[in-house]
Protein backbone atom coordinates (compact mmCIF):
# COMPACT_ATOMS: atom_id res chain seq x y z
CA UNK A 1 -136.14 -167.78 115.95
CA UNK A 2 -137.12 -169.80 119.48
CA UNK A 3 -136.17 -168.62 122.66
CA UNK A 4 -134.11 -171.62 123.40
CA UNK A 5 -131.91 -170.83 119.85
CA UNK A 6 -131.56 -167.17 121.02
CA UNK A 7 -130.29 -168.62 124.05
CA UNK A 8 -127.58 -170.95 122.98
CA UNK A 9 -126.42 -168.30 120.33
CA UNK A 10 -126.14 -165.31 122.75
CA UNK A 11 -124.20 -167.92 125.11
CA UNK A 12 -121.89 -168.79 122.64
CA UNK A 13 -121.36 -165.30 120.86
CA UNK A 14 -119.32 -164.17 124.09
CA UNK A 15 -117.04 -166.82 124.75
CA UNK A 16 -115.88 -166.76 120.94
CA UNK A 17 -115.29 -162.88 121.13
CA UNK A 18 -113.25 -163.97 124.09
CA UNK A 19 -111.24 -166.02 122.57
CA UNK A 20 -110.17 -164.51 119.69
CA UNK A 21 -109.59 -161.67 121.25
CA UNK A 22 -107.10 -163.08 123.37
CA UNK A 23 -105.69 -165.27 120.22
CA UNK A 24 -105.34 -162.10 118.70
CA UNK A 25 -103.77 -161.08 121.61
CA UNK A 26 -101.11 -164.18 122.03
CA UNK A 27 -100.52 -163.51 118.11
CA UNK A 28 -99.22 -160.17 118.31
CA UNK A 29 -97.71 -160.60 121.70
CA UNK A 30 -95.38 -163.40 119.85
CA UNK A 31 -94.77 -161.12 116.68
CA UNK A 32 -93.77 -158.22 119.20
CA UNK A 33 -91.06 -160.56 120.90
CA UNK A 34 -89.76 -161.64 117.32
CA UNK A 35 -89.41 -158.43 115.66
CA UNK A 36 -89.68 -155.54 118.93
CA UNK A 37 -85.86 -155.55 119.16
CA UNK A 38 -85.36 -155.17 114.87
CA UNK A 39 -87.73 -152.10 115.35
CA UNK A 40 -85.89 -150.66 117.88
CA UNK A 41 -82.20 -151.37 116.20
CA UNK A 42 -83.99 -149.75 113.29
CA UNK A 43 -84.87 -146.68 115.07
CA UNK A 44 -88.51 -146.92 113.70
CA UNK A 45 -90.96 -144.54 114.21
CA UNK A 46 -93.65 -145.28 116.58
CA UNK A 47 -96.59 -144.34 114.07
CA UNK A 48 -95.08 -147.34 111.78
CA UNK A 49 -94.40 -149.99 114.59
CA UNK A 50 -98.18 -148.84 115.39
CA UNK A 51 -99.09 -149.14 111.81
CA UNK A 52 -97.64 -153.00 111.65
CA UNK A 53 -99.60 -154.34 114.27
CA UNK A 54 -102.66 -152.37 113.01
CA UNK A 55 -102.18 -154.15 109.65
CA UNK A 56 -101.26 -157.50 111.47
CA UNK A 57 -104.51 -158.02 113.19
CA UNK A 58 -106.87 -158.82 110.36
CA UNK A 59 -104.03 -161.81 109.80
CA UNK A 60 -103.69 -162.90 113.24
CA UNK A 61 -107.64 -162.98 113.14
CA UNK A 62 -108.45 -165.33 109.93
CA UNK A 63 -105.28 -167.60 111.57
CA UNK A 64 -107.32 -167.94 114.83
CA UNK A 65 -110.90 -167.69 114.53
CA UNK A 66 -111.50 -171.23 113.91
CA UNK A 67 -109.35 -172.25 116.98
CA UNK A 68 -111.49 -169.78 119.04
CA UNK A 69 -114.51 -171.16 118.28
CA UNK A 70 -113.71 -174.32 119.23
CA UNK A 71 -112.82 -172.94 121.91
CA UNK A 72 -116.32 -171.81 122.70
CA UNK A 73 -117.93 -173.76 121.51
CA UNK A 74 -116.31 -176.53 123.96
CA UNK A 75 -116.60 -174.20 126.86
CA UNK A 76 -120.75 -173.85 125.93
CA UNK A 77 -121.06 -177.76 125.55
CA UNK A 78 -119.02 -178.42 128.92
CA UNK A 79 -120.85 -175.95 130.60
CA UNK A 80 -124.31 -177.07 129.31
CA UNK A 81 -123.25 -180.45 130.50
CA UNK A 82 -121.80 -180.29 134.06
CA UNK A 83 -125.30 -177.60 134.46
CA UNK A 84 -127.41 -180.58 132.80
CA UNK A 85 -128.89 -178.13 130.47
CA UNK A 86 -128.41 -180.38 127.41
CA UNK A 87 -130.37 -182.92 129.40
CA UNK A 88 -133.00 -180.68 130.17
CA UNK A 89 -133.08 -179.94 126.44
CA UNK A 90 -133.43 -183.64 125.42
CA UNK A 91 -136.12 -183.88 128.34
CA UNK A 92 -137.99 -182.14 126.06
CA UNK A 93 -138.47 -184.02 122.84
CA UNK A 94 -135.60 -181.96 121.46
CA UNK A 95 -132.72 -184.42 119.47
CA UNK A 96 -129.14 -183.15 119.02
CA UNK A 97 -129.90 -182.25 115.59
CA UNK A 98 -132.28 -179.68 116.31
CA UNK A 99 -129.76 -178.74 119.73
CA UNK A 100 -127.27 -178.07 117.06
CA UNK A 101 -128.61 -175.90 114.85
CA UNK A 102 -128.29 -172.69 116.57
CA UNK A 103 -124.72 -173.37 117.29
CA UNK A 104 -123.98 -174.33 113.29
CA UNK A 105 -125.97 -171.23 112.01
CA UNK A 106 -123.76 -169.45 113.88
CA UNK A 107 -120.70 -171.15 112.71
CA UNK A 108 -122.00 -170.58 109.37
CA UNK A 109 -122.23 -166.94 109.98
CA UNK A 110 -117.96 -167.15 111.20
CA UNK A 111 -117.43 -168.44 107.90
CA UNK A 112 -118.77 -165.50 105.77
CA UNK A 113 -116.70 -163.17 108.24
CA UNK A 114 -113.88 -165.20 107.69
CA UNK A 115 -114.06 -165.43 103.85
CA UNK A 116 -114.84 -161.11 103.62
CA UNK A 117 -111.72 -160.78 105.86
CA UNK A 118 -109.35 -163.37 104.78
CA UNK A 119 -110.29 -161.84 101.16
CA UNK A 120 -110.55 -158.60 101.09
CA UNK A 121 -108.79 -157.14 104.65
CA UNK A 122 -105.92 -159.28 104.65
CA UNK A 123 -104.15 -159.11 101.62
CA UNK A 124 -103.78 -155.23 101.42
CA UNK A 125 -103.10 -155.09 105.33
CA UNK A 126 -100.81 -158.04 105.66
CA UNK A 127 -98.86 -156.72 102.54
CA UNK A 128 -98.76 -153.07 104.12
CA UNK A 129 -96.89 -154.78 107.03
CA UNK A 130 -94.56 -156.91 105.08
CA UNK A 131 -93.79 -153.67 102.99
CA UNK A 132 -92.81 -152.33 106.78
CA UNK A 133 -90.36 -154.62 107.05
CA UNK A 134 -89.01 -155.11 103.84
CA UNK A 135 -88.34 -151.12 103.17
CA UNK A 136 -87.92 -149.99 107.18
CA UNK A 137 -85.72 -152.86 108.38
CA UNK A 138 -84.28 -154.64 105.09
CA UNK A 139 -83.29 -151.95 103.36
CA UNK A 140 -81.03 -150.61 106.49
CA UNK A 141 -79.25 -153.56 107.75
CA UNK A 142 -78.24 -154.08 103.96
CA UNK A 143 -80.71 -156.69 103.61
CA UNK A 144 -78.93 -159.52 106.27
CA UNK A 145 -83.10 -159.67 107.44
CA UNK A 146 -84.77 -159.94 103.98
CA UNK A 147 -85.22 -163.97 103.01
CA UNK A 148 -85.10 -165.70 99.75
CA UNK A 149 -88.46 -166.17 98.33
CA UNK A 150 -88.82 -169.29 96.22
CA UNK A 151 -90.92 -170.38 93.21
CA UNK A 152 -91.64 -167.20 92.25
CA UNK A 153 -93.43 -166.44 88.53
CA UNK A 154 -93.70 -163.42 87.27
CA UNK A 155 -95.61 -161.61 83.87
CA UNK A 156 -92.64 -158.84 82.57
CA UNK A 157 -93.58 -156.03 81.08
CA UNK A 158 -92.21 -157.36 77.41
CA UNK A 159 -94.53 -160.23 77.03
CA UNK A 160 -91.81 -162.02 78.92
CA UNK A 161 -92.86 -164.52 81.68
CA UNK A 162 -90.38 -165.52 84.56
CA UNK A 163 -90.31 -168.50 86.46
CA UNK A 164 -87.57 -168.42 89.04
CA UNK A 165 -86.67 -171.00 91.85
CA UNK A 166 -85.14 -168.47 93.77
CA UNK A 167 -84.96 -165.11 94.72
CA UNK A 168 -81.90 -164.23 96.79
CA UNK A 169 -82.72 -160.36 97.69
CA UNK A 170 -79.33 -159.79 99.80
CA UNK A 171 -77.21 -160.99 97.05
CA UNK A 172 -79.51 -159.30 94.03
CA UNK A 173 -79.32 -162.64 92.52
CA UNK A 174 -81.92 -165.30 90.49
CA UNK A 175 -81.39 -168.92 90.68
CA UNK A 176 -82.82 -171.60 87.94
CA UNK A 177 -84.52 -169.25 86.44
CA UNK A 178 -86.66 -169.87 82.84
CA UNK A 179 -87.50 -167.05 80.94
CA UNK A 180 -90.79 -167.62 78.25
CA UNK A 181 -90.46 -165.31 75.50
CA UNK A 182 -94.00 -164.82 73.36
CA UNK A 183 -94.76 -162.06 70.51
CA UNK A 184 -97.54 -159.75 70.21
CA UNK A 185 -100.47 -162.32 69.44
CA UNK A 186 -99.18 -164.53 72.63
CA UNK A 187 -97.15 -167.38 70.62
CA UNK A 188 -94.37 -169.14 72.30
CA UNK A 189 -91.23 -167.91 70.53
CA UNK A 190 -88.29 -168.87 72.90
CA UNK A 191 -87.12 -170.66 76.00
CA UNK A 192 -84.87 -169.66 77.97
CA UNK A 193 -83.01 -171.15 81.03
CA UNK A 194 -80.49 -169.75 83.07
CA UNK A 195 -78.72 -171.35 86.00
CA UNK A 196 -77.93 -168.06 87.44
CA UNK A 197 -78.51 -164.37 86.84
CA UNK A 198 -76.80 -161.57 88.94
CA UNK A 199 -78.16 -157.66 88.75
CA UNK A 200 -74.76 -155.31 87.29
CA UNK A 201 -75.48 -151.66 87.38
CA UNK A 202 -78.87 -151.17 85.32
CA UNK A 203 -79.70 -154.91 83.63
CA UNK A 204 -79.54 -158.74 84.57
CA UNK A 205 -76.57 -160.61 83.38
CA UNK A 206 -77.72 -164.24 83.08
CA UNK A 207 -75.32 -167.37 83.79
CA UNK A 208 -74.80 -170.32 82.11
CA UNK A 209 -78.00 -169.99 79.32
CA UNK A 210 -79.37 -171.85 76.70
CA UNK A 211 -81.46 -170.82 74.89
CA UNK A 212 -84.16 -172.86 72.64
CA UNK A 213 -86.30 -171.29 69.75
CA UNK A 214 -89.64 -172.59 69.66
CA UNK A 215 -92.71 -172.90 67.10
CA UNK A 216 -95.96 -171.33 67.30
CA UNK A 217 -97.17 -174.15 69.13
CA UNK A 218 -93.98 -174.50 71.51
CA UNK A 219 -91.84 -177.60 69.53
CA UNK A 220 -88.21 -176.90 69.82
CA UNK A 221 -86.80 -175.76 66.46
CA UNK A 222 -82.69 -176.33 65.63
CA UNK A 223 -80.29 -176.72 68.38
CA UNK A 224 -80.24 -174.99 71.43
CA UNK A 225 -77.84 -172.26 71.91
CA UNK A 226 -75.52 -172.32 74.70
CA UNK A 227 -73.94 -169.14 76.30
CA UNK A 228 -71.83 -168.05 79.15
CA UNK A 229 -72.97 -164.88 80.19
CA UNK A 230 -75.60 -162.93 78.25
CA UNK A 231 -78.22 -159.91 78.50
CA UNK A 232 -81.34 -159.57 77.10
CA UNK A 233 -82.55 -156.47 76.07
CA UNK A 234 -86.64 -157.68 76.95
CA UNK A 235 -85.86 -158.38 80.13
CA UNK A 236 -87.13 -155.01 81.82
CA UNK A 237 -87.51 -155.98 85.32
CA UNK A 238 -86.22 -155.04 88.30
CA UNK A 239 -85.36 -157.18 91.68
CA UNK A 240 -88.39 -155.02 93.10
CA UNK A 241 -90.38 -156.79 90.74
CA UNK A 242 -89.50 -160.08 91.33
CA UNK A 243 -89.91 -159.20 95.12
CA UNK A 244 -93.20 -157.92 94.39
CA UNK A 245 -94.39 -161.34 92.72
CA UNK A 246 -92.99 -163.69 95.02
CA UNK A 247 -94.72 -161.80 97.99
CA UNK A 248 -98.28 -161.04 96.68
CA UNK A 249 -98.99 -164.24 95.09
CA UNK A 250 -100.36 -165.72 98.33
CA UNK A 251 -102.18 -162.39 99.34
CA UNK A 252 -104.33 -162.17 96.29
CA UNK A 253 -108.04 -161.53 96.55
CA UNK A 254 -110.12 -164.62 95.14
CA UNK A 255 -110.73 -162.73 92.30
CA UNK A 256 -107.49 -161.49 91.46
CA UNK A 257 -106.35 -164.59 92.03
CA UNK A 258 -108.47 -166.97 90.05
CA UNK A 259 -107.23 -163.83 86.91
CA UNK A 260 -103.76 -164.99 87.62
CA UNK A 261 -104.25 -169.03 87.22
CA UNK A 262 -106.44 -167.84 84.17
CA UNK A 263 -103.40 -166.03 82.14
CA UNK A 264 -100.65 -168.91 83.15
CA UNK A 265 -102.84 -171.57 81.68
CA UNK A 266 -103.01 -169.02 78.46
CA UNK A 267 -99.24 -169.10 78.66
CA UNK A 268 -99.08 -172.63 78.93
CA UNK A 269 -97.90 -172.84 82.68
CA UNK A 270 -98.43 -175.61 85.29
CA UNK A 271 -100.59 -173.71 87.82
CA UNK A 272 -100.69 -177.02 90.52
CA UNK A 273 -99.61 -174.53 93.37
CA UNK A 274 -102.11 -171.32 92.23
CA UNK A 275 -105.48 -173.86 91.75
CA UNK A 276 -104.86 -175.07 95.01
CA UNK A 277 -104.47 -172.01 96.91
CA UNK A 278 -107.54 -170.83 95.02
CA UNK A 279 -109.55 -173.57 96.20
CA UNK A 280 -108.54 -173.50 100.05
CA UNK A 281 -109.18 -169.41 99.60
CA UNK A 282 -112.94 -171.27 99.97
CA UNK A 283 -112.73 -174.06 102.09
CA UNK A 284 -109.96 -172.05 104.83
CA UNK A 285 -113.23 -169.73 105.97
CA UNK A 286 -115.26 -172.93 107.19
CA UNK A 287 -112.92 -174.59 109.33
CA UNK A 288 -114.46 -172.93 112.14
CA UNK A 289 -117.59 -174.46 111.10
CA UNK A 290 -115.76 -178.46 110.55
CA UNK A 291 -114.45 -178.04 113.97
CA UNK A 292 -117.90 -177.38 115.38
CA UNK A 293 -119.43 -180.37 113.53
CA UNK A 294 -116.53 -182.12 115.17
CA UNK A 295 -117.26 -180.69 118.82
CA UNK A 296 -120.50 -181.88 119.01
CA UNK A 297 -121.13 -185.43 118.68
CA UNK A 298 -118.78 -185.81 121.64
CA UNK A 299 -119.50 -183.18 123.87
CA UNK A 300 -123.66 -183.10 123.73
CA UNK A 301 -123.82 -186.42 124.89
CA UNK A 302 -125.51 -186.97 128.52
CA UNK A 303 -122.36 -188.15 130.60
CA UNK A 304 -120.41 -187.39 133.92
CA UNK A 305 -117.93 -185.18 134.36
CA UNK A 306 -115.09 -187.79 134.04
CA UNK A 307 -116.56 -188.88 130.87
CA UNK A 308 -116.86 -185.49 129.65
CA UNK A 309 -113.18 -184.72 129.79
CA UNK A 310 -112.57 -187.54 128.13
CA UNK A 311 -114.63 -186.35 125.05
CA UNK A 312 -113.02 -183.17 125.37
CA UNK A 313 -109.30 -184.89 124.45
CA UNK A 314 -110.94 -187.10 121.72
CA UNK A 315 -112.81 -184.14 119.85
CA UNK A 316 -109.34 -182.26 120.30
CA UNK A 317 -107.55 -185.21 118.52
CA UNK A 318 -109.77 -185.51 116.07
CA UNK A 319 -109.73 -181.68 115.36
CA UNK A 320 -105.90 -182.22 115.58
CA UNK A 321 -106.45 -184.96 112.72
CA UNK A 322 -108.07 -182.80 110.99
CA UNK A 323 -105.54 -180.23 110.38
CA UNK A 324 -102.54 -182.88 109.87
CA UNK A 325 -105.27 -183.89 107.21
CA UNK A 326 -105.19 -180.84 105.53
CA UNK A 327 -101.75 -180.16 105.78
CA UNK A 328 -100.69 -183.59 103.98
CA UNK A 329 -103.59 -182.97 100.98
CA UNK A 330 -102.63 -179.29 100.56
CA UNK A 331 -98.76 -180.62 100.29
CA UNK A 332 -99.73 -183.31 97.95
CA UNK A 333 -102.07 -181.10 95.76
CA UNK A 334 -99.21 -178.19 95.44
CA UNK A 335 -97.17 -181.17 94.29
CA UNK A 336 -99.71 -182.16 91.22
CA UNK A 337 -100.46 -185.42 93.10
CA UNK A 338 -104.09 -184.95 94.50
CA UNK A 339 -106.26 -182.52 92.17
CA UNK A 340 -106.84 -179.10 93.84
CA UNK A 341 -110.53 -179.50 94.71
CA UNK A 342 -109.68 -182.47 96.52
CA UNK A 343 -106.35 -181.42 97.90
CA UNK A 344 -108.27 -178.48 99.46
CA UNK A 345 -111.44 -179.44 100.16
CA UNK A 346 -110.48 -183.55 101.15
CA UNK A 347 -110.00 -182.50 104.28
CA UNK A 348 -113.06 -180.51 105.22
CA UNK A 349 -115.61 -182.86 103.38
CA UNK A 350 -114.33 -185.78 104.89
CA UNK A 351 -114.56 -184.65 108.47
CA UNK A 352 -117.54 -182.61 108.03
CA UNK A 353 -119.42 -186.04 106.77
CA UNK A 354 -118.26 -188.60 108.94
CA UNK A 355 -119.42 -185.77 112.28
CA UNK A 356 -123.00 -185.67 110.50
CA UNK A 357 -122.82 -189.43 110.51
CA UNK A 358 -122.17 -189.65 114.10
CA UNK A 359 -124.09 -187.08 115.26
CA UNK A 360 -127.20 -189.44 116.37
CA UNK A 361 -124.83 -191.00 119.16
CA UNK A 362 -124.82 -187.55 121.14
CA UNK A 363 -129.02 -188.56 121.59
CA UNK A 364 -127.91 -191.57 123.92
């Protein structure tokens, strides 16, 4: 490695510490205004308020990273400007290409950190924190905190598979829920739908069911029963359960995750929502890196200082675009609109292209 790529990499490594440390920071800061007072009410012990925010950073730092290096990197770029040091560089024979590749090897390196943290610290931790709140807080205001979770699926323990709109944990209650029923070799043998189902003592009493029997292959057979109020004696599960599902399905390692879309195909599921949060558990980690690609063409450029905040506000916008982008192509591919490799890697690719296509113009 030159001296000059040493350089730029040891100037850049300490204003991205900076700023996520102070991101970090802002993050539990905000978190400690929300939820101080709750802890308090709740007469929690210091070790587990301590415990949350323990658990909490490794979130707070896969949610920020890629802002803070932005951050530093536009603080390097700006300062190697107004100090002519990227002029000084060009002066001699170097092009921005060669400028930038210290500052994108690093980049690269945030995005393995990123990925190792977001997939194998962060689930564990940030579920350690919700259990905080859910058992510490929940539990002894009679559940007026807890929220509803919503589209929750969930494997039973009797070869029963849920799919639930929503879970309503302060009222111990399941709305628009469909039950799958399959026997021992994994056949379809019933469907079941239920506007309502309300826990009474030990079991779920379902509202308003009808119930279809199905085929080996999953064709209705007869007419569907209709019922009231009924039980079934397969249904094993708890609201825990259901709790359980609804809150780990996001916080699932890559592997674990990629299990999970595996068995709901098998069960003939639509898994639009699961492939596309498997696909943005890879392209989340390189944001840090996009954002770089877009930093550069506008800040390396030789320019005054007026001209220099300018660039600043368009490379913002356009890193601004880029999230709106994903945002919009994540909705639509959770929707079934946009296939999942495009709904979560559109985004990134697109940005991440037309930045290497531009990149010549910093040279002039």
């Amino acid at each position: 490695m030159k001296i000059i790529d040493r350089y730029i990499m040891r100037q850049l490594v300490l204003p991205i510490v900076f700023c996520s440390l102070t991101l970090v920071f802002f993050m539990l800061v905000a978190d400690i205004f929300d939820n101080l007072q709750e802890f308090m009410q709740n007469k929690l012990p210091v070790g587990d308020i301590l415990t949350y925010y323990l658990c909490f950073i490794p979130y707070s730092f896969s949610q920020t990273i890629s802002w803070a290096t932005l951050l530093g990197t536009v603080y390097l770029l700006v300062s190697f400007s107004v100090h002519n040091e990227t002029l000084a560089m060009k002066m001699t024979g170097q092009n921005i290409t060669r400028i930038s590749i210290p500052i994108l090897y690093l980049g690269f390196i945030i995005g393995l950190i990123t990925f190792v943290v977001n997939d194998l610290l962060v689930p564990p931790t940030f579920l350690k924190a919700e259990n905080i709140r859910r058992e510490k807080i929940a539990v002894k205001d009679g559940g007026k905190n807890a929220k509803c979770l919503y589209d929750v699926t969930c494997f039973g323990k009797e070869s029963v598979v849920y799919y639930i709109r929503t879970v309503d944990i302060e009222n111990k209650r399941l709305e628009d829920a469909i039950l799958l029923f399959f026997d021992r070799t994994g056949a379809l043998t019933k469907r079941v739908v239920a506007k309502e189902a309300d826990w009474t003592e030990n079991h779920w009493e379902f509202k308003n069911v009808t119930e279809y029997e199905t085929n080996t292959e999953g064709g209705i057979l007869g007419e569907p029963v209709v019922s009231d109020v009924k039980a079934f004696s397969e249904v094993r599960e708890v609201l825990g359960d259901f709790i359980s599902a609804g809150t780990e399905k996001g916080f699932l390692r890559y592997k674990e995750l990629a299990s999970y879309v595996q068995k709901m195909k098998s069960k003939g599921l639509k898994t639009y929502t699961e492939e596309v949060e498997l696909q943005h558990k890879l392209s989340f980690p390189w944001q840090s890196l996009v954002m770089m690609f877009i930093a550069i063409p506008f800040l390396m450029r030789t320019a005054n200082r007026k001209v220099v905040a300018v660039n600043v506000l368009v490379s913002l916008g356009f890193v601004i675009a880029f999230h709106v982008t994903n945002a919009i192509s994540l909705a639509l591919g959770r929707s079934g609109t946009l296939f999942p490799f495009l709904s979560a890697w559109g985004g990134t690719l697109v940005f991440a292209i037309g930045s290497i296509l531009i990149i010549e113009r910093a040279n002039y």
